[in-house]
Protein backbone atom coordinates (compact mmCIF):
# COMPACT_ATOMS: atom_id res chain seq x y z
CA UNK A 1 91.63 103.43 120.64
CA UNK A 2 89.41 105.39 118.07
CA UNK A 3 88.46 103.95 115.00
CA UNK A 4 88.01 105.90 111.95
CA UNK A 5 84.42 107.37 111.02
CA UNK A 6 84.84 107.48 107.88
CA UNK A 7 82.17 105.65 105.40
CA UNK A 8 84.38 105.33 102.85
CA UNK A 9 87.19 103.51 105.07
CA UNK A 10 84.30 101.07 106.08
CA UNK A 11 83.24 101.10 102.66
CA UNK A 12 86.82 100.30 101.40
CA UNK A 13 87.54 97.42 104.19
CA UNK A 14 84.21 95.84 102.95
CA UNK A 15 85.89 94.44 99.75
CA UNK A 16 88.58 92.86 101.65
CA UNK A 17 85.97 90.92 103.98
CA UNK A 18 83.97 89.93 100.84
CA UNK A 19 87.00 89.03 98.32
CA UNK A 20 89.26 87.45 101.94
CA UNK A 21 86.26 84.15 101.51
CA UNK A 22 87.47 83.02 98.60
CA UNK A 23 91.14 82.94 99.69
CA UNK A 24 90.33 81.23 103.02
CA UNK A 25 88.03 78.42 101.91
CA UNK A 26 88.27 78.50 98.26
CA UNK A 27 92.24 78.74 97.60
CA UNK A 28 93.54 77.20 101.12
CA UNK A 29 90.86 74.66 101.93
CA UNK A 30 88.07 73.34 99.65
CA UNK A 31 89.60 73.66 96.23
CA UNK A 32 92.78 71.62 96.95
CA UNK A 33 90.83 68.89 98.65
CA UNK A 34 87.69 68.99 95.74
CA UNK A 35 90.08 69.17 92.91
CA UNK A 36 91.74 66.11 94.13
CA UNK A 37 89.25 64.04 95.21
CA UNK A 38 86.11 65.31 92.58
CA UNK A 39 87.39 66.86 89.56
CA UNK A 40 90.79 65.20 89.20
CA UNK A 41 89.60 62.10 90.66
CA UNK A 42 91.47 59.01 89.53
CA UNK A 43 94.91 60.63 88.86
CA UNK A 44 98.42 59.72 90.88
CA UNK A 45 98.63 62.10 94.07
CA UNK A 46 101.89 63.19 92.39
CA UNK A 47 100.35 64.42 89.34
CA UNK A 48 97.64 66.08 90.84
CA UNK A 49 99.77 67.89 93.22
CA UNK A 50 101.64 68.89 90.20
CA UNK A 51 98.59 70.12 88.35
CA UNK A 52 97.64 72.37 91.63
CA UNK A 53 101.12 74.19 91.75
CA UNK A 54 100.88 75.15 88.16
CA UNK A 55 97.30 76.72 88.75
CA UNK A 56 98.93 79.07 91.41
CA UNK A 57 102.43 79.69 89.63
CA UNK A 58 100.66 80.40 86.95
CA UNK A 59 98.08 82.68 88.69
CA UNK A 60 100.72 84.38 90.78
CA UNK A 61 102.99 85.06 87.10
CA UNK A 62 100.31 86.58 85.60
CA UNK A 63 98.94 88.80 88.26
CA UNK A 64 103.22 89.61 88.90
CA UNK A 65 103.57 90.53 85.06
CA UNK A 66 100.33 92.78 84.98
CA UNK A 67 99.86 94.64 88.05
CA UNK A 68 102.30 97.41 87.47
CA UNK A 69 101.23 98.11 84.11
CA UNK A 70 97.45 97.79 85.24
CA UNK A 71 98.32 100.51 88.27
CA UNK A 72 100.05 102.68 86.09
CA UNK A 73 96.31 102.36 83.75
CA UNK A 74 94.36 102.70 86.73
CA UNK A 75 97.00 106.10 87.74
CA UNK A 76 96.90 107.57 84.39
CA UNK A 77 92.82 107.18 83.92
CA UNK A 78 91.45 106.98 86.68
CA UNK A 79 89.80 103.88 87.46
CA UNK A 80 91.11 101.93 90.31
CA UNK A 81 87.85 101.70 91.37
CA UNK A 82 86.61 100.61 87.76
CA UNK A 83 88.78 97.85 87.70
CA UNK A 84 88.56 96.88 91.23
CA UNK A 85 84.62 96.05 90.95
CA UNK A 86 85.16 94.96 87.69
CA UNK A 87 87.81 91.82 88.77
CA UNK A 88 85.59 91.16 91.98
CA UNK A 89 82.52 90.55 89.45
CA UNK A 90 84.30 88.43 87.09
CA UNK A 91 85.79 86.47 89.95
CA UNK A 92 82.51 85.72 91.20
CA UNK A 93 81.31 84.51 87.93
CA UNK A 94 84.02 81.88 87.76
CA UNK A 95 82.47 80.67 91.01
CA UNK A 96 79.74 80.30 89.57
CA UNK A 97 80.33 78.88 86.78
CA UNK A 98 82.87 76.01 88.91
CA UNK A 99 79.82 75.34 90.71
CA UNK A 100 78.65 73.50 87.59
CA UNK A 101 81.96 71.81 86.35
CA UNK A 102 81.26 67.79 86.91
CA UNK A 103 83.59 64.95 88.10
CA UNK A 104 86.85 64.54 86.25
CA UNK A 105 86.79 67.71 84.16
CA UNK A 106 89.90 68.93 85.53
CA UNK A 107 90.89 71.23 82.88
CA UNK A 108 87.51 73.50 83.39
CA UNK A 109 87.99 73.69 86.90
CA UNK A 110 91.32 74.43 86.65
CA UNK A 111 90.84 76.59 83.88
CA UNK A 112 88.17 78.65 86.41
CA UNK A 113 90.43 78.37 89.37
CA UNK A 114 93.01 80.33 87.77
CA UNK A 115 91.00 82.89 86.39
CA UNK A 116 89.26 83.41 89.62
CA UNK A 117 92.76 83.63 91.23
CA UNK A 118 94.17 86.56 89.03
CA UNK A 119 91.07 88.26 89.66
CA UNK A 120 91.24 88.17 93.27
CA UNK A 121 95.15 88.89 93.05
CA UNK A 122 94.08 91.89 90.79
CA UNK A 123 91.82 93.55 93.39
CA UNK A 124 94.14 93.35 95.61
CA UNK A 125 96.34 95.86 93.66
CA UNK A 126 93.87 97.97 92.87
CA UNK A 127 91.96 98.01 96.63
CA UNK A 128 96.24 98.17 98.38
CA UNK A 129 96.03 101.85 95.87
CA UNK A 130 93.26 103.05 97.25
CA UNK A 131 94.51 102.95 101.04
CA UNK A 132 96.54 106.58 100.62
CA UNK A 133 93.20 107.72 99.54
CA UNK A 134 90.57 106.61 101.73
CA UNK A 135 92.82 106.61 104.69
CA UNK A 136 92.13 110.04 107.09
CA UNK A 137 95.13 112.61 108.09
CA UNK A 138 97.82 110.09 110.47
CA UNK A 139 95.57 107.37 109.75
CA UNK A 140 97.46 105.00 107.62
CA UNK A 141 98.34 102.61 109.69
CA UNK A 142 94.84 102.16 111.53
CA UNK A 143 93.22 102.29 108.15
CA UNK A 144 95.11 99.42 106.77
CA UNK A 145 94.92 97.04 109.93
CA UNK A 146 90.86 97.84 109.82
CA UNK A 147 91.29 96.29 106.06
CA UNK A 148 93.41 93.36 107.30
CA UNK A 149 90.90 93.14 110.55
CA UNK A 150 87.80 92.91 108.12
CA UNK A 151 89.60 90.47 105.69
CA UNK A 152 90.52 88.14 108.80
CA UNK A 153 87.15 88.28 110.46
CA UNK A 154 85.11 87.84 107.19
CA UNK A 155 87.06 84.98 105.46
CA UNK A 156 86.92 83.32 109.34
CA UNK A 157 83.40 83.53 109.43
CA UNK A 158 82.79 82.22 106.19
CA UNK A 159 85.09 79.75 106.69
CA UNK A 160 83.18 78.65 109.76
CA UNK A 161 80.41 78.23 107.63
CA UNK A 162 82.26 76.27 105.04
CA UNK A 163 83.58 73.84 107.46
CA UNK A 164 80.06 72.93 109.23
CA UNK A 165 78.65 73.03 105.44
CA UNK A 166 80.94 70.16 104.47
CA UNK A 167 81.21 68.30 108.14
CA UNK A 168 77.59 68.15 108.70
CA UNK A 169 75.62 68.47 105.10
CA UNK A 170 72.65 67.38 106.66
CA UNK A 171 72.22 70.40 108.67
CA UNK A 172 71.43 72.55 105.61
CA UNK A 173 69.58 70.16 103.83
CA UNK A 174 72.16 69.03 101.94
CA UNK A 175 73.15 65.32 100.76
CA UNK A 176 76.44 64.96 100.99
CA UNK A 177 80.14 66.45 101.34
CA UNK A 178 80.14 67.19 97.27
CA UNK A 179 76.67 69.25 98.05
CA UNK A 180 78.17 71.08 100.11
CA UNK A 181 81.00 71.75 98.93
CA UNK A 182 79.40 72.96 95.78
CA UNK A 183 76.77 75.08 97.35
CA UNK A 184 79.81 76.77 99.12
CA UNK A 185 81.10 78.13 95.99
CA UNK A 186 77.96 79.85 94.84
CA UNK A 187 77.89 81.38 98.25
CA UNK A 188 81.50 82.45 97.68
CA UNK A 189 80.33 84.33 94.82
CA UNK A 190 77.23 85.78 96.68
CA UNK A 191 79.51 86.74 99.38
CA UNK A 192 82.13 88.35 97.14
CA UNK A 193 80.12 90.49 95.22
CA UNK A 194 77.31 91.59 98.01
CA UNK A 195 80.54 92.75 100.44
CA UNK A 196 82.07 95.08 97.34
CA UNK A 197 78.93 96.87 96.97
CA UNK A 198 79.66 99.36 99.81
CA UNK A 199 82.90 99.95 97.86
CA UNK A 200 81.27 100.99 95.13
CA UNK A 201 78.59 103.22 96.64
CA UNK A 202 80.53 104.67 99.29
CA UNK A 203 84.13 105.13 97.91
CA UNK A 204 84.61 108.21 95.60
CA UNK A 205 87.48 107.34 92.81
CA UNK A 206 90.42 108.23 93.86
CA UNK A 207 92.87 110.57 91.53
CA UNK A 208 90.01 111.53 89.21
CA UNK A 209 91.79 113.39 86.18
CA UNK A 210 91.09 116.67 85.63
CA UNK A 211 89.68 115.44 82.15
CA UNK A 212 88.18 112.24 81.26
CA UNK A 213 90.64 110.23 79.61
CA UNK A 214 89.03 106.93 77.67
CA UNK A 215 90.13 103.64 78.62
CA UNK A 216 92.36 103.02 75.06
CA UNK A 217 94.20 106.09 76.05
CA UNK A 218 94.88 105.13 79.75
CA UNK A 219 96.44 102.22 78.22
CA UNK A 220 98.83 103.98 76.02
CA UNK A 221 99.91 106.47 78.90
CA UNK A 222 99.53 103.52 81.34
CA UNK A 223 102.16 101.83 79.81
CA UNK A 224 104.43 104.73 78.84
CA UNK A 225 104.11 105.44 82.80
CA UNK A 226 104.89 102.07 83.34
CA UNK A 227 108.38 102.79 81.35
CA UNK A 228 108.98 105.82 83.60
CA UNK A 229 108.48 103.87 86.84
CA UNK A 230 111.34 101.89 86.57
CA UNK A 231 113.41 105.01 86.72
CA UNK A 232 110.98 106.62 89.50
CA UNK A 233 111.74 103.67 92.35
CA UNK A 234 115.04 103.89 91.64
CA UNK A 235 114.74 107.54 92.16
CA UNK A 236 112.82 107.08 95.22
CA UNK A 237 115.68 105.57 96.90
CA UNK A 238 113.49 104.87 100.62
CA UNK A 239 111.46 103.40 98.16
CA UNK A 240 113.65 101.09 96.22
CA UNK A 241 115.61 100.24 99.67
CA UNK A 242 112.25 99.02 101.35
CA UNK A 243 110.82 97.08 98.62
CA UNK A 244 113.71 94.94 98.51
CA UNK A 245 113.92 94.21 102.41
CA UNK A 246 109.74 93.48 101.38
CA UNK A 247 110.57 90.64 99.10
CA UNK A 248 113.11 89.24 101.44
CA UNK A 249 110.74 88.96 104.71
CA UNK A 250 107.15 89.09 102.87
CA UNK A 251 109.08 85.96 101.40
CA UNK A 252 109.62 84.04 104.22
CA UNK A 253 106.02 85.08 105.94
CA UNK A 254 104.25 83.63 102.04
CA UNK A 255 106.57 80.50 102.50
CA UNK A 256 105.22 79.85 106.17
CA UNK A 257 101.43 80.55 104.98
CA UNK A 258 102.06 78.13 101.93
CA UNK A 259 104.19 75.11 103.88
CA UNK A 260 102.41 75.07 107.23
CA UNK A 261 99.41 72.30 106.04
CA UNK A 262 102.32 70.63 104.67
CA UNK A 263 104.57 70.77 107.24
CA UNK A 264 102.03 69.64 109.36
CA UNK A 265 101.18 66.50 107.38
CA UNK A 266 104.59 65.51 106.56
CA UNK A 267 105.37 65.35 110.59
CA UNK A 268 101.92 63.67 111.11
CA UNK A 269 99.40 65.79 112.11
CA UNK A 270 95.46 65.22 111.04
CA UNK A 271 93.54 67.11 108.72
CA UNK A 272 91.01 67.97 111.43
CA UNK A 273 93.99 69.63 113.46
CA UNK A 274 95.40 71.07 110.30
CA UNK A 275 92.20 72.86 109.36
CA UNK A 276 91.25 73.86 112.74
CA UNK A 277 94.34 75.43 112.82
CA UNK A 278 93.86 77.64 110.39
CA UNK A 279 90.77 78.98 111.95
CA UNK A 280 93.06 79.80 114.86
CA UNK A 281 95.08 81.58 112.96
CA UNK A 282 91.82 83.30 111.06
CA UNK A 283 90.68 84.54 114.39
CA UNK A 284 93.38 85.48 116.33
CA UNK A 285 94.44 87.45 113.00
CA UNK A 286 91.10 89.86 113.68
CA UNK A 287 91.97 91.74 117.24
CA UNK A 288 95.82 91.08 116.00
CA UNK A 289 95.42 93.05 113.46
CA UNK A 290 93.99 96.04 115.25
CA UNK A 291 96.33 95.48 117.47
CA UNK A 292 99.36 96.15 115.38
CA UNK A 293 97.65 98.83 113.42
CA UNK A 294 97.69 100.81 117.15
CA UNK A 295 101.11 99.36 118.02
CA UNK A 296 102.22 101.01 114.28
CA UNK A 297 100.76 104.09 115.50
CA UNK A 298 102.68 104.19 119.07
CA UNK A 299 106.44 102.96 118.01
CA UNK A 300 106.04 103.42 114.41
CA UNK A 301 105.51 100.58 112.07
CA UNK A 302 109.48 100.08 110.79
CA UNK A 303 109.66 98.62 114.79
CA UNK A 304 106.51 96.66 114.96
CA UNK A 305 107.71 94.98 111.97
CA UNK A 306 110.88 93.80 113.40
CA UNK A 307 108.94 92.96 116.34
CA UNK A 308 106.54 90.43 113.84
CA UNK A 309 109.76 89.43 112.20
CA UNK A 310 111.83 88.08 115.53
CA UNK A 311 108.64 86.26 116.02
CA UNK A 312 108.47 84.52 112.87
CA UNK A 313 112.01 83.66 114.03
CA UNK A 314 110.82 82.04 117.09
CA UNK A 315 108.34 80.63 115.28
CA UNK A 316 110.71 78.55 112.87
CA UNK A 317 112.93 77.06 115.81
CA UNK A 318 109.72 76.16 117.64
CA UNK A 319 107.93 74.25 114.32
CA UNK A 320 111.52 72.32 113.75
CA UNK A 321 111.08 70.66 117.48
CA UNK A 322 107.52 70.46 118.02
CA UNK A 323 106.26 66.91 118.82
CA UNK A 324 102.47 66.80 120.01
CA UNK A 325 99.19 68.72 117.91
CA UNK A 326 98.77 70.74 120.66
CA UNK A 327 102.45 72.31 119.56
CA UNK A 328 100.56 73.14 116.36
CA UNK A 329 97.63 75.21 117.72
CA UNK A 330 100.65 77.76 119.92
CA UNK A 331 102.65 77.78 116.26
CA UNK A 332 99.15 79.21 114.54
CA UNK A 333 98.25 81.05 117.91
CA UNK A 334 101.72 82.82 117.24
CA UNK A 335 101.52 83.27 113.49
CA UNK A 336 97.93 84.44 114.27
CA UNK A 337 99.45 87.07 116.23
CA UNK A 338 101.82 88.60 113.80
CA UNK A 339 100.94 87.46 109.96
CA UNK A 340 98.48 90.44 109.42
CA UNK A 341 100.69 92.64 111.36
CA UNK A 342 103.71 92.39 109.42
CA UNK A 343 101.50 92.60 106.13
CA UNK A 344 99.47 95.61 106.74
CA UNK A 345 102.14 97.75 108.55
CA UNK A 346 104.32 96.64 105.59
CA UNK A 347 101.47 98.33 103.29
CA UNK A 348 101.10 101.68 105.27
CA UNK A 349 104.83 101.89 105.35
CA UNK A 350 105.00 101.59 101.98
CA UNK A 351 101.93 103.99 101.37
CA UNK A 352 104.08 106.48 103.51
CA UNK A 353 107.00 106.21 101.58
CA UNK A 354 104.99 106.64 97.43
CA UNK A 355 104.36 109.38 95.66
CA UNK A 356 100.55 109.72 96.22
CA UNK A 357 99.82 110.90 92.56
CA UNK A 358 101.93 107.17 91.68
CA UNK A 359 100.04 104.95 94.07
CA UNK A 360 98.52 102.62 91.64
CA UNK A 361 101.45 102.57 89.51
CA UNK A 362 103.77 101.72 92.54
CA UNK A 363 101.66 99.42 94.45
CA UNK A 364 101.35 97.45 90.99
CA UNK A 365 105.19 97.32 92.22
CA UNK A 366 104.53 96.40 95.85
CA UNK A 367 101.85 93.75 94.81
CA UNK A 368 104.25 92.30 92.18
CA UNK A 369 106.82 91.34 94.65
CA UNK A 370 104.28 90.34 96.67
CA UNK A 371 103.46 87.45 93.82
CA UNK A 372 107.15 86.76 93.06
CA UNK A 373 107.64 85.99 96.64
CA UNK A 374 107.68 82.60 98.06
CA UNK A 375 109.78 81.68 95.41
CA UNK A 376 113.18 81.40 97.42
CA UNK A 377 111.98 80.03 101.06
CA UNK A 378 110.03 76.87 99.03
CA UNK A 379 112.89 76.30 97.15
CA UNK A 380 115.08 76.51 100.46
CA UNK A 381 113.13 74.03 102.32
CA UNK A 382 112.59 71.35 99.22
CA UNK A 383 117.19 71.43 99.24
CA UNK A 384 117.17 71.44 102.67
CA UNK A 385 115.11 68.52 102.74
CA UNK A 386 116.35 66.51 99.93
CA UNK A 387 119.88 67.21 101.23
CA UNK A 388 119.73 65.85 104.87
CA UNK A 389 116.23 64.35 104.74
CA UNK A 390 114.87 65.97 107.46
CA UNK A 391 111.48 68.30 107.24
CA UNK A 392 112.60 69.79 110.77
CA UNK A 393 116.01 71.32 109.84
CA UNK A 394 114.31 72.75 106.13
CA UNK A 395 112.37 74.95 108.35
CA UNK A 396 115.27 76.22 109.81
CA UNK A 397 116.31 77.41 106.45
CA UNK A 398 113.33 80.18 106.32
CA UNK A 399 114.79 82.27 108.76
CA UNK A 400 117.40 83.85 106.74
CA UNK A 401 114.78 85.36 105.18
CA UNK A 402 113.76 87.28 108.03
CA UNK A 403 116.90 88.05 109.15
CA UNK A 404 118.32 88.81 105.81
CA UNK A 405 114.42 91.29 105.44
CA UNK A 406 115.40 92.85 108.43
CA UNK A 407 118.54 94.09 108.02
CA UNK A 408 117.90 95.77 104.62
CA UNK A 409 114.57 96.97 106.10
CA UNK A 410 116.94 98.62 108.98
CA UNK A 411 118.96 100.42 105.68
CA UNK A 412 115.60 102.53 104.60
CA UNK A 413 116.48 106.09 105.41
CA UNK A 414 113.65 106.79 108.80
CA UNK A 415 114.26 110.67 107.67
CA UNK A 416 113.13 110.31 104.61
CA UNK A 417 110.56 108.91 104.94
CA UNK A 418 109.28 110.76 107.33
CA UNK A 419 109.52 113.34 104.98
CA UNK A 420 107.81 111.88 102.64
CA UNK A 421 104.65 110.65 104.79
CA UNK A 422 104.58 114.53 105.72
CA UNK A 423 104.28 115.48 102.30
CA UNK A 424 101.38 112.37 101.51
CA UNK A 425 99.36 113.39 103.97
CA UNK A 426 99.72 117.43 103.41
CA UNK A 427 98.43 115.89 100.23
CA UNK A 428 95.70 114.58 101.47
């Protein structure tokens, strides 16, 4: 297997190691358990749990709402990159400034939390843009598992150093859990901005307009673009077709990501088994995703989805019958295996199918789904449950999702977008 040269690849899979720390420790770990036992202390579980959702629905609507208008800004102007460095600076500064928020003042740190959020949900569309451009001739799919592989190996590693951080203060000279846990959000920051600096030095802008347009008139043509998207997916119908089998599956995959510590709990597992799971599934994610990206390039990446999908499959029946912790660790071994897979194939399939002079504008698209997803499977399990009062069958439920994703995803038309990918990369 040969891994691209490029500087700017490495350059561009950089971000995604820096920005993937605060979604591993900061969004799935510390800032749950902080929030409710430091800065909401004191308040009914039920409440607090409340208080938490609304952060991310909240996060998640706004980033849905904007991104396509913000692509079709960054398309029209110019700045992807701009705005790229721009969100992964601001998001570190609301690190920062959580790291001084004291006990009980909830509102501040939730306040920061969900600005931090959009900005990390708003790099994302603006880095997912950039693949068609830093990606070398055939590379696509290598080029977006080397992003996934950085994100998963960086966000592991810093998680590592999270977890000993708040196990064993002493270690680092710290006095307690609180310390620690404080001290890892400054380093988030540090960690965030220091791994986007190749980005910026390495990574030309992509699309540069042939004259400079200023940033008030991006936004007028941005959203005036914006108006003639909605006719161009529909247009593109490989497009349209695939973004719809997306939200179906990407659903289900967002629904097992966001239940699992739950799931776990509800059934009885630790938190110590619960976390360390997730650094399984951190790790194995890092030669998985390589892994896939090579698979993508041997059978194509429509198969190797369907290949990550049956597994999620597998992976529901097994979760509704699994008795013993050691059950857990194969469920996040598996999921380790095929959660980057079926995202970053999903992305170079997609960046295969856009017009490469639209990227922004239709990634904005891509990563709006991507927020409204894990709307239905939630929903699914919470009736499932309620109705028969069973955690084990709800899980069941999720796999129409896949199912349902993979038989629209088998409705994309292969020859176009074949033809298509021809024509990106003849662009390139």
């Amino acid at each position: 297997m040969q891994l691209p040269k490029s500087r700017k690849v490495w350059g561009w899979a950089s971000y995604y190691w820096g920005n993937h720390a605060y979604a591993t420790s900061v969004i799935t770990v510390f800032f749950p358990i902080f929030f409710q036992k430091y800065w909401d202390h004191g308040t009914a579980l039920t409440l607090n749990t409340f208080r938490l959702g609304l952060a991310n629905s909240i996060a998640s609507l706004v980033v849905a709402l904007s991104a396509p208008v913000l692509g079709a800004i960054a398309d029209s102007g110019g700045h992807k990159k701009r705005f790229l460095i721009t969100t992964a600076f601001l998001g570190s500064l609301m690190m920062l400034a959580l790291h001084f928020v004291g006990m009980g003042q909830w509102q501040w740190a939730w306040l920061l939390f969900v600005t931090a959020s959009v900005c990390y949900w708003w790099g994302n569309v603006f880095g997912d843009s950039m693949l068609v451009s830093v990606a070398e001739p055939g590379k696509l799919d290598m080029t977006s598992a080397i992003g996934y592989f950085a994100g998963y190996l960086g966000g592991g590693l810093f998680l590592v150093l999270g977890v000993a951080m708040s196990l064993k203060p002493q270690w680092f000279g710290l006095t307690d859990a609180i310390a620690a846990v404080r001290m890892i959000l400054i380093l988030t920051a540090v960690w965030w901005v220091m791994f986007s600096l190749p980005l910026l030095l390495w990574v030309p802008e992509p699309h540069k307009p042939v004259q400079k347009t200023s940033l008030g008139k991006s936004v007028s043509a941005g959203f005036r673009q914006l108006a003639e998207t909605f006719r161009h997916v529909r247009a593109y119908k490989p497009v349209f077709m695939f973004l719809i089998a997306y939200w179906v599956y990407i659903d289900g995959v967002n629904t097992v990501i966001q239940m699992a510590v739950d799931y776990g709990k509800a059934i009885g597992f630790s938190t110590t088994v619960l976390i360390l799971a997730v650094l399984m599934v951190q790790f194995i994610g890092v030669p998985a995703a390589i892994l896939f990206g090579r698979l993508g390039e041997r059978i194509g990446p429509k198969i190797a989805i369907f290949i990550g999908l049956a597994t999620y499959v597998v992976v529901s029946v097994f979760a509704a019958f699994m008795q013993y912790s050691w059950e857990f660790f194969v469920l996040a071994g598996l999921v380790g295996l095929v959660q980057g897979g079926v995202q970053l194939l999903s992305r170079s399939y997609y960046a295969r199918l856009v017009p490469h002079e639209r990227a922004g504008e239709f990634f904005g698209f891509y990563n709006m789904l991507g927020e409204f997803a894990a709307i239905i499977g939630p929903f699914m399990i919470g009736f499932v449950s309620y109705m028969t009062g069973s955690p084990r069958l709800s899980i069941l439920s999720v796999i129409l999702l896949f199912v349902v994703g993979a038989v629209l995803l088998a409705r994309v038309d292969t020859h176009q977008q074949d033809m298509a990918g021809q024509a990106a990369r003849a662009r390139n």
